[in-house]
N, C-alpha and C. Protein backbone atom coordinates (compact mmCIF):
# COMPACT_ATOMS: atom_id res chain seq x y z
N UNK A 1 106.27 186.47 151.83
CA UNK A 1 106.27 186.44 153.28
C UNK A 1 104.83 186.53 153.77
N UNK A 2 104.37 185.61 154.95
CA UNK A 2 103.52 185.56 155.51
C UNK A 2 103.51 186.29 157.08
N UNK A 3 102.92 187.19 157.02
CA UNK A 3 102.42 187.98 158.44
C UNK A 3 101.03 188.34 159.05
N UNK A 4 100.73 187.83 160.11
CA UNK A 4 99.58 188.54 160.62
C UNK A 4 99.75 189.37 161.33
N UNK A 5 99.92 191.12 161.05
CA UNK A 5 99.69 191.94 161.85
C UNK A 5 99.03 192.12 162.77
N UNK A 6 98.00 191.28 162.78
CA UNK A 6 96.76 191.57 164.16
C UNK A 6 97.80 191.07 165.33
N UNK A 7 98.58 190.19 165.37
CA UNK A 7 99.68 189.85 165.97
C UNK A 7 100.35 190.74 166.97
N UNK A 8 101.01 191.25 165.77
CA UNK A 8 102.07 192.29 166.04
C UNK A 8 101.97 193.56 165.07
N UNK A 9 100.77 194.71 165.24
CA UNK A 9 100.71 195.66 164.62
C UNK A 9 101.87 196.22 164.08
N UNK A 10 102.74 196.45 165.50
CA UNK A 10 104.28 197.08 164.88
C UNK A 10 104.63 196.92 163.85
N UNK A 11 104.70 196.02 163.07
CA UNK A 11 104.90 195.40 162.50
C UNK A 11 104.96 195.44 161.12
N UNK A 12 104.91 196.74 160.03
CA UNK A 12 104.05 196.81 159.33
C UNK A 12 105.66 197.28 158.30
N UNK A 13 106.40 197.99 158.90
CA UNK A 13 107.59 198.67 158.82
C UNK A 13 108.53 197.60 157.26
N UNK A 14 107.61 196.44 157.43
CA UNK A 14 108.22 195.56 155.69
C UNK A 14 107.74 195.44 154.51
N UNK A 15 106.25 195.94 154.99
CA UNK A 15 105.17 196.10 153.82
C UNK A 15 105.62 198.07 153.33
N UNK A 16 105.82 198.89 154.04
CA UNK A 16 106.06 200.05 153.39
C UNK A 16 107.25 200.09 153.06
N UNK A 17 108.49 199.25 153.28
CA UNK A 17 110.05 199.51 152.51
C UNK A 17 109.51 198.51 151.12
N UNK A 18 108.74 197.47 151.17
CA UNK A 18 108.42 197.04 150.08
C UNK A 18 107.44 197.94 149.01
N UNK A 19 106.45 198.67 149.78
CA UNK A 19 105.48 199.57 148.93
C UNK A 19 106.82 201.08 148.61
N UNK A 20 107.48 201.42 148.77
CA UNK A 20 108.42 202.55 148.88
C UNK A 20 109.34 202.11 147.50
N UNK A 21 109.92 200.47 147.64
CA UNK A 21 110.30 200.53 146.87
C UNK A 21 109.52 200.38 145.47
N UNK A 22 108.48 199.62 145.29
CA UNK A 22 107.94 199.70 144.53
C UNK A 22 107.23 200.91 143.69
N UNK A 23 107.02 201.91 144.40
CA UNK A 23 107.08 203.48 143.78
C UNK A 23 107.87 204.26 143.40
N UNK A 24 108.48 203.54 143.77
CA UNK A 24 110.37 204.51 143.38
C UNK A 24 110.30 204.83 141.82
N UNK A 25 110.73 205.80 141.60
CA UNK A 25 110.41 206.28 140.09
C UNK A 25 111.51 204.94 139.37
N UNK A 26 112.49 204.81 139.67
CA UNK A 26 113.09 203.96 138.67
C UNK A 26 111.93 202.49 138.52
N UNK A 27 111.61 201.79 140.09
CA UNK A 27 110.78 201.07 139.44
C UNK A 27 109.66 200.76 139.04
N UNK A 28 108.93 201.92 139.13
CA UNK A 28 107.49 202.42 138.75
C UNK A 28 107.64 202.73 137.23
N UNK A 29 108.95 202.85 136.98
CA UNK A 29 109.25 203.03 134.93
C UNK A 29 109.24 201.87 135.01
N UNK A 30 109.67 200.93 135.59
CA UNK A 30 109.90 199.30 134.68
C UNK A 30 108.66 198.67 134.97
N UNK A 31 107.84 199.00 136.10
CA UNK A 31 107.10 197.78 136.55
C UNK A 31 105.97 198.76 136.79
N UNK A 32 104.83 199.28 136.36
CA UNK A 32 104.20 200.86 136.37
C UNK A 32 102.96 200.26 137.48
N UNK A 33 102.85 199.24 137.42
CA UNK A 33 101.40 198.59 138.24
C UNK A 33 101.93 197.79 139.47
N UNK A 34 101.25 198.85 140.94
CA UNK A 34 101.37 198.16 141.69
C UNK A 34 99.72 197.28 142.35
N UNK A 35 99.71 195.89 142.60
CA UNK A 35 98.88 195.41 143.14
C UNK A 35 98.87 194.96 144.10
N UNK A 36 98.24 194.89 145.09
CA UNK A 36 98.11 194.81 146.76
C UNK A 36 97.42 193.55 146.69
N UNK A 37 97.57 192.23 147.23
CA UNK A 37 96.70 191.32 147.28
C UNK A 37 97.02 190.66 148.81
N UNK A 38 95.70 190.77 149.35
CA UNK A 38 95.45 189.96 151.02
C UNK A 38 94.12 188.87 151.02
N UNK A 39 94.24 188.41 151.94
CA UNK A 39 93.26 187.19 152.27
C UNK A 39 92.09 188.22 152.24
N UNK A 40 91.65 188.90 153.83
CA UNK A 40 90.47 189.49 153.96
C UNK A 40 90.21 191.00 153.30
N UNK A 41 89.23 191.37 153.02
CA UNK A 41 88.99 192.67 152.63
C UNK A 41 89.12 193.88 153.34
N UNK A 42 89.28 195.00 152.69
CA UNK A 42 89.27 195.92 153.27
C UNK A 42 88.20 196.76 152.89
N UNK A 43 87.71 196.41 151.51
CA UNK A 43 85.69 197.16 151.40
C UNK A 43 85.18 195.94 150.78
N UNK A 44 84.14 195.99 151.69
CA UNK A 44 83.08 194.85 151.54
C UNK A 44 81.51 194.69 151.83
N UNK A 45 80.70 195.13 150.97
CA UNK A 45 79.27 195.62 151.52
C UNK A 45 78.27 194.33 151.43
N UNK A 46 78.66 193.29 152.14
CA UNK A 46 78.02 191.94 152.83
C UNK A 46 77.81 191.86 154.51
N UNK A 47 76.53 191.56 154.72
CA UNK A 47 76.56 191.62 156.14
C UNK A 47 77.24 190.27 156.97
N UNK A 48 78.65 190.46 156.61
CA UNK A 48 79.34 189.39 157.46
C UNK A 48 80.33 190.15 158.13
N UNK A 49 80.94 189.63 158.99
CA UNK A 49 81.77 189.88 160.24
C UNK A 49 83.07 190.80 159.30
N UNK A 50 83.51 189.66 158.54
CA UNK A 50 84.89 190.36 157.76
C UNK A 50 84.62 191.94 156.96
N UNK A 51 82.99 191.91 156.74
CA UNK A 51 83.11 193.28 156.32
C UNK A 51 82.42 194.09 157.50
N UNK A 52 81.68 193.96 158.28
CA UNK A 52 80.44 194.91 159.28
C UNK A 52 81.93 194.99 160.48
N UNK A 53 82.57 193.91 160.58
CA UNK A 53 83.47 194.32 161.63
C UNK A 53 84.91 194.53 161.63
N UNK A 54 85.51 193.74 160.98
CA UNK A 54 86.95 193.13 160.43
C UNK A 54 87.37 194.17 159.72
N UNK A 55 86.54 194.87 158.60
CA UNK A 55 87.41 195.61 157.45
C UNK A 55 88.24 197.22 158.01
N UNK A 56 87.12 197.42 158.71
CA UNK A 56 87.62 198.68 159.56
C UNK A 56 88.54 198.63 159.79
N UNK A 57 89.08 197.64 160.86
CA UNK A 57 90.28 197.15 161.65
C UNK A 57 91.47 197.18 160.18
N UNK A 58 91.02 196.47 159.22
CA UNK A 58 92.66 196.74 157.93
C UNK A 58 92.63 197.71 157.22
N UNK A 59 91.61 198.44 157.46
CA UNK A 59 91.61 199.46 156.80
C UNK A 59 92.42 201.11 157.64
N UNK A 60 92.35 200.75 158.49
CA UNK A 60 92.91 201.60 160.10
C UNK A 60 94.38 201.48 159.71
N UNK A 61 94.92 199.95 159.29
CA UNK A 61 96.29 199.81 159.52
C UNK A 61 96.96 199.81 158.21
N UNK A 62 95.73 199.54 156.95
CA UNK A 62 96.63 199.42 155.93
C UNK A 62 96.89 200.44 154.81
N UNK A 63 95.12 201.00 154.93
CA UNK A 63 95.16 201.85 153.81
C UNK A 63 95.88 203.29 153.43
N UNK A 64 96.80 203.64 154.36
CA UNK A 64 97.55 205.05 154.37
C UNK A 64 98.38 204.62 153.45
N UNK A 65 98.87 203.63 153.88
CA UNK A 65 100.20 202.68 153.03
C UNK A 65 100.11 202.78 151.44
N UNK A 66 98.48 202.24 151.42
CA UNK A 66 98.00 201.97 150.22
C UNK A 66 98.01 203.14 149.04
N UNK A 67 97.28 204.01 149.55
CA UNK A 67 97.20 205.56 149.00
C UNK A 67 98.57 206.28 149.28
N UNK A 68 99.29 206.18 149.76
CA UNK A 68 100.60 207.03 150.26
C UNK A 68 101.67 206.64 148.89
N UNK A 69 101.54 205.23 148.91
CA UNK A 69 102.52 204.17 147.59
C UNK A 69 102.52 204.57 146.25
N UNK A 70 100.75 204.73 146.09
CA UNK A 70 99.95 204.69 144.47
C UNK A 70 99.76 203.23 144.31
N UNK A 71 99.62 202.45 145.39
CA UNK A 71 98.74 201.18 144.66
C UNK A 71 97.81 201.51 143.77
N UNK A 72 97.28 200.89 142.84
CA UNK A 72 96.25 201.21 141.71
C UNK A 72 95.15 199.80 142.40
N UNK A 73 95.40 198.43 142.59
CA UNK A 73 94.50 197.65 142.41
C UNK A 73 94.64 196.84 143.65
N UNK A 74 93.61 196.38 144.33
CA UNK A 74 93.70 196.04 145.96
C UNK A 74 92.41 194.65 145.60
N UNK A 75 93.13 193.67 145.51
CA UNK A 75 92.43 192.13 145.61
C UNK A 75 92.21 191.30 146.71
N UNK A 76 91.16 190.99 146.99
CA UNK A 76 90.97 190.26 148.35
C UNK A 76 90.07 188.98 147.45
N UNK A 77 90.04 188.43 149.44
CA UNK A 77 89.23 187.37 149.29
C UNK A 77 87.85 186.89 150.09
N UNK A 78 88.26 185.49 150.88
CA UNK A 78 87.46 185.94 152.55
C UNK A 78 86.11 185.45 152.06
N UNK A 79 85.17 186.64 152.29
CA UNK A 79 83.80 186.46 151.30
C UNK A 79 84.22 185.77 150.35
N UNK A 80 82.71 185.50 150.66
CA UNK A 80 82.61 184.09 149.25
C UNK A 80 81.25 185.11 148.47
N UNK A 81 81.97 185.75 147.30
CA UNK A 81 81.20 186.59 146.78
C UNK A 81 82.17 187.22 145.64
N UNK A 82 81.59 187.97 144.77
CA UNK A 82 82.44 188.99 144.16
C UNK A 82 82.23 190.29 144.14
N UNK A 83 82.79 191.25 144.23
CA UNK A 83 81.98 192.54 144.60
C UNK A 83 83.33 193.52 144.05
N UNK A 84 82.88 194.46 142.92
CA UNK A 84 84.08 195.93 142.27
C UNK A 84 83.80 197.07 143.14
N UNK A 85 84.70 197.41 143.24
CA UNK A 85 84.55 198.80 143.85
C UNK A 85 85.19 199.70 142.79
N UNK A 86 84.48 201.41 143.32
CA UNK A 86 85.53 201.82 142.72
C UNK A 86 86.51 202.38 143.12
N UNK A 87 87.28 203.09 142.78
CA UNK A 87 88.37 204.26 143.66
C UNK A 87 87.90 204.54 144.86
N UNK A 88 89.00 204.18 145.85
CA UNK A 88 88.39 205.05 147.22
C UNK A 88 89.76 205.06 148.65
N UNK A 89 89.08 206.41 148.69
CA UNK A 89 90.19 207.39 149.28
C UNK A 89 89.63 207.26 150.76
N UNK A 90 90.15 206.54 151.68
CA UNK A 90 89.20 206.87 153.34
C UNK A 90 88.18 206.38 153.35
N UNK A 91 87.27 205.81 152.60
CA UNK A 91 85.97 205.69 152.46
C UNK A 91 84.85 206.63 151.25
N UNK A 92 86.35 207.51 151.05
CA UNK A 92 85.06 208.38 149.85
C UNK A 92 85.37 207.47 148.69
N UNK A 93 84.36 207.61 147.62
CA UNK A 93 84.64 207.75 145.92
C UNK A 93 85.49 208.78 145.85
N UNK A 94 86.90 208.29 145.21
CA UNK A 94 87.88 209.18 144.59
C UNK A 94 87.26 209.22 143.09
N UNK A 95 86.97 207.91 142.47
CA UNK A 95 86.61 208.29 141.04
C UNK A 95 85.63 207.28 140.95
N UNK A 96 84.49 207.13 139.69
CA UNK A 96 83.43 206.60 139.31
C UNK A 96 84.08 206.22 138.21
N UNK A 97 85.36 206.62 137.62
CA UNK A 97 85.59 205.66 136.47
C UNK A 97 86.96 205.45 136.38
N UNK A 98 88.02 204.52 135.90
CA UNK A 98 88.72 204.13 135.84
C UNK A 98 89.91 204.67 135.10
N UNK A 99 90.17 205.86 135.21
CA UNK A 99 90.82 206.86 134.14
C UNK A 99 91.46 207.45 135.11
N UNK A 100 92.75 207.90 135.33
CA UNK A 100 93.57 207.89 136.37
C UNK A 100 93.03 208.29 137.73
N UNK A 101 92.50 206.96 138.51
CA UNK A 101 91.43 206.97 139.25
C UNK A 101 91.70 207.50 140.82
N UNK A 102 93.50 208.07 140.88
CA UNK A 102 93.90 208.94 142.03
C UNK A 102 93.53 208.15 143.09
N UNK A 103 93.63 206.60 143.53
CA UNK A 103 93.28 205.93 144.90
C UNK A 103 92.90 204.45 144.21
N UNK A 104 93.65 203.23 145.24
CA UNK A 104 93.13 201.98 144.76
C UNK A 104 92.11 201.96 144.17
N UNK A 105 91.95 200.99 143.52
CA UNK A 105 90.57 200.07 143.00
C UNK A 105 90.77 198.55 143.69
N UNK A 106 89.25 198.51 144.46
CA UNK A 106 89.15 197.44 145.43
C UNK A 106 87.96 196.12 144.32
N UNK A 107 88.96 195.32 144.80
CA UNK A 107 87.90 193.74 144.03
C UNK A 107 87.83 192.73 145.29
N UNK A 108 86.43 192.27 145.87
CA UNK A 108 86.73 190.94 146.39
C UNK A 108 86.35 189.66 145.61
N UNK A 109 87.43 188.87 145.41
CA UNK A 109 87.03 188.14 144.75
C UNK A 109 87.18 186.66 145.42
N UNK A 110 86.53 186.43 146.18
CA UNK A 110 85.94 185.07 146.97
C UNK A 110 85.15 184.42 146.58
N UNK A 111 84.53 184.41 145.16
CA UNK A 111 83.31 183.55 144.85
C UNK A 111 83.85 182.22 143.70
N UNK A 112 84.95 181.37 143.81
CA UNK A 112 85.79 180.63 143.23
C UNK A 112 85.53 179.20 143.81
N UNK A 113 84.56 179.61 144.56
CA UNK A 113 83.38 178.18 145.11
C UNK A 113 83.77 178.31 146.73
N UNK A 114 82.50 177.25 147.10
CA UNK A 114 82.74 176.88 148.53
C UNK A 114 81.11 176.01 148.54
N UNK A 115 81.73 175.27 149.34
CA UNK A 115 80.55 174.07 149.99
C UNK A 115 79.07 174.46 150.44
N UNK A 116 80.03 175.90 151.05
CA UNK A 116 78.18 176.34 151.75
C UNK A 116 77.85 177.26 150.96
N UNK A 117 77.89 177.55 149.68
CA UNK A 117 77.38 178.51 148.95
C UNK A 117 78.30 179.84 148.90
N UNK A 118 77.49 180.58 148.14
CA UNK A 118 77.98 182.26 148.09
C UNK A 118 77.23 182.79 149.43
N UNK A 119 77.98 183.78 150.17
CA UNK A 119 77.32 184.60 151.21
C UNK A 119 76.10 185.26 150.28
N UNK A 120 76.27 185.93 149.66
CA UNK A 120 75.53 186.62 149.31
C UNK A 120 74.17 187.56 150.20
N UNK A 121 74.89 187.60 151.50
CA UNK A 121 74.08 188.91 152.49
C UNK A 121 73.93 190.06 152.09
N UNK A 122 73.50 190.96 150.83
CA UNK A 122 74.71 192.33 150.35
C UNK A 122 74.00 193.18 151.16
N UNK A 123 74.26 193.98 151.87
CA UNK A 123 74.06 195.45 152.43
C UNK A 123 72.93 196.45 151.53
N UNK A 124 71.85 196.57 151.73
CA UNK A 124 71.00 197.29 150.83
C UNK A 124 70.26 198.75 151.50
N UNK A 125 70.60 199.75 150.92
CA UNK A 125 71.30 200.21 149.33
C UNK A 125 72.88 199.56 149.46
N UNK A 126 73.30 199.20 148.05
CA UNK A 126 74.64 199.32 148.68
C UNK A 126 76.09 200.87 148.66
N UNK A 127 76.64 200.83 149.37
CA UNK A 127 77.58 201.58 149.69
C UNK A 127 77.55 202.63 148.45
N UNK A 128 78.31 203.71 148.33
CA UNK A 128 78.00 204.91 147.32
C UNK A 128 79.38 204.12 146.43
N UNK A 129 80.48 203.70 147.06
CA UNK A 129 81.89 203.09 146.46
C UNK A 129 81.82 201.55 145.71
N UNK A 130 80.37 200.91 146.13
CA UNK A 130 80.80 199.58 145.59
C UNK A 130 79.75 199.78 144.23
N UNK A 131 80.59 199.45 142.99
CA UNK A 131 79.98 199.45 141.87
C UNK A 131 79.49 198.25 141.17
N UNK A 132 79.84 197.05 141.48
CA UNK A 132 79.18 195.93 140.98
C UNK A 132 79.31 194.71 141.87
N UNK A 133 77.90 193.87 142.04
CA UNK A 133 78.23 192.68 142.66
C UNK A 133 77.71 191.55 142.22
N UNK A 134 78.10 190.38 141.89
CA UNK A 134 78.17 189.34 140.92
C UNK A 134 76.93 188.36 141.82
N UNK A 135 76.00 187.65 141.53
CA UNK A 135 75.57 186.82 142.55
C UNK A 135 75.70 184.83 142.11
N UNK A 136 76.83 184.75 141.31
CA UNK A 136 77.09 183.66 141.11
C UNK A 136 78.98 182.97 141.32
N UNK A 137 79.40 182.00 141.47
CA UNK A 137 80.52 181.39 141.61
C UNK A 137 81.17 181.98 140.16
N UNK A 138 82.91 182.39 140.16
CA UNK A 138 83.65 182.92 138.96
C UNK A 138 84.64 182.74 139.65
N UNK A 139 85.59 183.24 138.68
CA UNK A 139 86.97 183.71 138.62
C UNK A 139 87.61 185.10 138.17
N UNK A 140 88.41 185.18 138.66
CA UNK A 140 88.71 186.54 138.05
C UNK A 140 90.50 186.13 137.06
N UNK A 141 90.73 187.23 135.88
CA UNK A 141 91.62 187.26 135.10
C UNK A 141 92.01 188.63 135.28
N UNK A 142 93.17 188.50 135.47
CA UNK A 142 93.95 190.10 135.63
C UNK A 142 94.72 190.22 134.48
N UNK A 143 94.85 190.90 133.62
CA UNK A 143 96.05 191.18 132.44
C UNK A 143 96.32 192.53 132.42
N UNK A 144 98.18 192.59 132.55
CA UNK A 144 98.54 193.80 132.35
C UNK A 144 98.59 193.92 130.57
N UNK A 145 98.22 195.54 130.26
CA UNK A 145 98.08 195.37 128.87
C UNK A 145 99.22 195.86 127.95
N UNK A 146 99.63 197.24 129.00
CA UNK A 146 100.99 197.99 128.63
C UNK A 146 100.77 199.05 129.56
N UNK A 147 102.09 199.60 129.90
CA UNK A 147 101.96 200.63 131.09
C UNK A 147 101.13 201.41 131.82
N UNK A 148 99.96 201.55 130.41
CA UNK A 148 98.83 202.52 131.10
C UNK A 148 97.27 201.74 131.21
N UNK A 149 97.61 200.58 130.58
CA UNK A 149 96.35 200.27 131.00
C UNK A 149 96.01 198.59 131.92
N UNK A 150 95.28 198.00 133.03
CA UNK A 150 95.37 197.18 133.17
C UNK A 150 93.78 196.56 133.90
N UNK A 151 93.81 195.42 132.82
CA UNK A 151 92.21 194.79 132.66
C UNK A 151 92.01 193.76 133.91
N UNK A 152 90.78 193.68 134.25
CA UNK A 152 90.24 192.97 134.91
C UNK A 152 89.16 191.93 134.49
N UNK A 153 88.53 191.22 134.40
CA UNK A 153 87.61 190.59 134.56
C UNK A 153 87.07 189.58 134.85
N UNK A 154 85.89 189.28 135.53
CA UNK A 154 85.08 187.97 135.79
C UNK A 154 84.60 187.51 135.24
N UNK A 155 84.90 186.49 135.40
CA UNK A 155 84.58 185.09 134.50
C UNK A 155 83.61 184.19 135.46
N UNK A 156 82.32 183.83 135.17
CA UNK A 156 81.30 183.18 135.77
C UNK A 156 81.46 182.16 135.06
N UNK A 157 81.90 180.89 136.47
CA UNK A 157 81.76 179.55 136.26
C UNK A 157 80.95 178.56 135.31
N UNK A 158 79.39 179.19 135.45
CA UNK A 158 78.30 178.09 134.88
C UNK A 158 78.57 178.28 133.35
N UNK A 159 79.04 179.33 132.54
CA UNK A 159 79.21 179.56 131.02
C UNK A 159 80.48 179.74 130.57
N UNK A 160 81.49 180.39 131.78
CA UNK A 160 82.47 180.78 131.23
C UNK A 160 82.21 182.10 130.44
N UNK A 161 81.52 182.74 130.78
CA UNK A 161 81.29 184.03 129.87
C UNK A 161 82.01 185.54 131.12
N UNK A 162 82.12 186.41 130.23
CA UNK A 162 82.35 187.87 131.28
C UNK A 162 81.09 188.19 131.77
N UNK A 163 80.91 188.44 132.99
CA UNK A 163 79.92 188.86 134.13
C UNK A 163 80.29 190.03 134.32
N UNK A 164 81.64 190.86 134.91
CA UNK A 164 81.94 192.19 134.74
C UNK A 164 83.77 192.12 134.50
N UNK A 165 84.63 193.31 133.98
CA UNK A 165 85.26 193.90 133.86
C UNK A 165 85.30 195.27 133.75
N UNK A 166 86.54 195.81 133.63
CA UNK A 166 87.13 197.19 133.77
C UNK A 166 88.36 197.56 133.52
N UNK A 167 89.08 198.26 133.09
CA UNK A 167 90.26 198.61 132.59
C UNK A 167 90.45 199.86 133.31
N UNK A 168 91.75 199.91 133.83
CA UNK A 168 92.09 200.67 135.12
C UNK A 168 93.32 201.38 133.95
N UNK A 169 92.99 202.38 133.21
CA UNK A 169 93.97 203.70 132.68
C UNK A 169 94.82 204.66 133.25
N UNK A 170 95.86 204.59 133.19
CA UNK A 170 96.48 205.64 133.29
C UNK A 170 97.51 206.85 132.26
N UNK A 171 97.17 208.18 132.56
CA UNK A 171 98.00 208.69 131.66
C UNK A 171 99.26 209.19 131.66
């Protein structure tokens, strides 16, 4: 299902019977990884609109949801860039490493090409939460591995080689 809340904020009341059910202990045993995936970001340390102005705004409406559920992994797009974050709770670092990291883990991964280049504006210093940012065109590969653990990584276009990953543990 496709919704723009900016629309109709109210609105939100199908994404938490869907995040509700998805935590439900019965299906959090079968299916242990939940992933959140939207167009625009909700952390993004590029000086463009979707992050200096925009992210606030989904982050206001979405992220209680997010942390309330136990999402583990929150994928965007938007920016034309790639940028890891790590755990983060409100805006703090919940964790610096990926070991039951108690709050999403945020990826934007928008750098899968575009005509006018990578943004690549990044915010300097950057943010205390964003831990890596790629400055070339990739892809990203998600693999679940088995209940407790689930890999990430980028894959840069010009070689095809890993640029970054991370394995998101749980115990």
């Amino acid at each position: 299902m496709v919704y723009d809340f900016r629309v109709d904020p109210s609105g939100l009341q199908w994404l938490e019977a869907d995040l509700q059910i998805a935590a439900s202990a019965p299906n959090r045993a079968a299916q242990p990884w939940i992933v959140f995936n939207t167009h625009r970001p909700l952390y993004c340390s590029i000086t463009h609109d979707a992050c200096t102005k925009e992210a606030a705004g989904l982050r206001a409406k979405l992220e209680s949801l997010l942390l309330k559920y136990g999402v583990d992994l929150v994928i965007t797009g938007h920016v034309h860039d790639y940028e890891r974050m790590y755990a983060i709770d409100q805006g703090a670092v919940a964790s610096t490493n990926y070991v039951n990291p108690g709050a999403p883990v945020y990826i934007v991964n928008g750098a899968s090409g575009n005509h006018e280049g990578l943004d690549n504006q990044w915010q300097a210093p950057p943010p205390a939460w964003s831990a890596y940012r790629a400055s070339e065109f990739g892809f990203g590969i998600l693999t679940v591995l088995d209940a407790q653990h689930l890999q990430w990584e980028f894959i840069r276009d010009s070689d095809y080689m890993a640029e970054d990953g991370f394995v998101i543990t749980k115990s």
